[in-house]
Protein backbone atom coordinates (compact mmCIF):
# COMPACT_ATOMS: atom_id res chain seq x y z
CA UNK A 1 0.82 10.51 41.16
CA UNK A 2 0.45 9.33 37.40
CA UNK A 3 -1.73 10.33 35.17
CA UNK A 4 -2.90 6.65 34.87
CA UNK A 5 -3.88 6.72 38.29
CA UNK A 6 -5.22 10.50 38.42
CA UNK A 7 -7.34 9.86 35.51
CA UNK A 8 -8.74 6.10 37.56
CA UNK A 9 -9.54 8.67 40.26
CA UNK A 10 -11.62 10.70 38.63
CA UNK A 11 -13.43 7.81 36.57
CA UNK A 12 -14.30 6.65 40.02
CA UNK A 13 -15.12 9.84 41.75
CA UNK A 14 -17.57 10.13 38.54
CA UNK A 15 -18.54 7.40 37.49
CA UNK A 16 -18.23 4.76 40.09
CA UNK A 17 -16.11 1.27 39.71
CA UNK A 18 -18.41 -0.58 37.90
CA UNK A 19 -19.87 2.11 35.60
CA UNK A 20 -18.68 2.52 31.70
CA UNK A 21 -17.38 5.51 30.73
CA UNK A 22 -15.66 7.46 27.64
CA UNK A 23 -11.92 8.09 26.75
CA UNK A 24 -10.31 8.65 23.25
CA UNK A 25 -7.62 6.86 22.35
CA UNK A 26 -3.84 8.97 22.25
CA UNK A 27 -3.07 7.11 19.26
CA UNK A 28 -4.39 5.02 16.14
CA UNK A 29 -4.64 1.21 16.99
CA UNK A 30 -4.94 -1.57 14.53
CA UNK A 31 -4.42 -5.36 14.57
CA UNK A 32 -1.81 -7.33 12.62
CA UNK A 33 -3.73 -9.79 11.27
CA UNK A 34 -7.40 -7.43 10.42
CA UNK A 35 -9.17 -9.35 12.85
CA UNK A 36 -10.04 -6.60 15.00
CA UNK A 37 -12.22 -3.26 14.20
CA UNK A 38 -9.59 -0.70 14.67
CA UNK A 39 -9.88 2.59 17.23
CA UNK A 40 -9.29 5.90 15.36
CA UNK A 41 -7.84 8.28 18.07
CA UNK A 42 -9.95 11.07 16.35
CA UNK A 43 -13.03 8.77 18.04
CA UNK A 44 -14.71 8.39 21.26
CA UNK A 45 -15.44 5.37 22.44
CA UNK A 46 -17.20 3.83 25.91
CA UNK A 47 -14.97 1.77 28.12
CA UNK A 48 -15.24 -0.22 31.06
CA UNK A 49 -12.55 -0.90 33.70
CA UNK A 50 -10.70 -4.10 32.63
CA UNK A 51 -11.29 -5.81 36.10
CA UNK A 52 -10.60 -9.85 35.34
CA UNK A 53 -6.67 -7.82 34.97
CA UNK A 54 -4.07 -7.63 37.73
CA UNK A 55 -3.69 -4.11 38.77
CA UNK A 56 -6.76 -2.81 36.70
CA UNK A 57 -7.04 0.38 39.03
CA UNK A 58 -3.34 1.06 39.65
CA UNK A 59 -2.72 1.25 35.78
CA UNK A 60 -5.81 2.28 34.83
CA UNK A 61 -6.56 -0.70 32.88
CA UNK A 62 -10.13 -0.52 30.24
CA UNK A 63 -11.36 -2.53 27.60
CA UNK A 64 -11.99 -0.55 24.32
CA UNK A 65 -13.45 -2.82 22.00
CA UNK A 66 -11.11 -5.33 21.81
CA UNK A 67 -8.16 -3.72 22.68
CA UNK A 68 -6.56 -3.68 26.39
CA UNK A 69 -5.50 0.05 26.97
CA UNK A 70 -3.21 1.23 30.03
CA UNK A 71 -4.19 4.92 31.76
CA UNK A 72 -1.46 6.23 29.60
CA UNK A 73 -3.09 4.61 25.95
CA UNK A 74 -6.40 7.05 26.09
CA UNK A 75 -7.43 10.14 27.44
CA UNK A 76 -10.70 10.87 29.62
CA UNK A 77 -13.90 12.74 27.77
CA UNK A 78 -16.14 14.72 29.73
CA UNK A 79 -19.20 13.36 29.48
CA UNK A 80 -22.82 15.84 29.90
């Protein structure tokens, strides 16, 4: 098993499929052209499962922002 698809396990034994949920970034991500706010990977931020994308649970697919990230782009925060 992945980590992409151990981590979508346990955001859905937590949190359920449609529930957001929070994840920090693995690295720094900016855009080219400015146009997007940029993650810090010293930052948490709430996701949601990217599910208008092929393979959203297999990969682990979520929407930061802006930014598509794959299972392996971000790591899971426990939340209280």
């Amino acid at each position: 098993m992945t980590k992409s698809n151990l981590q979508t396990l346990q955001i859905i034994s937590k949190y359920g499929l449609s529930r957001t949920f929070k994840v920090r970034p693995n690295i720094d991500y900016r855009c080219a052209v400015n146009s997007r706010k940029p993650l810090d990977s010293k930052k948490i931020y709430t996701v949601e499962f990217a599910t208008n994308q092929p393979d959203y649970l297999e990969n682990g697919l979520v929407f930061c922002g802006d930014f598509l990230l794959s299972g392996d782009e971000y790591t899971l925060v426990n939340s209280k």
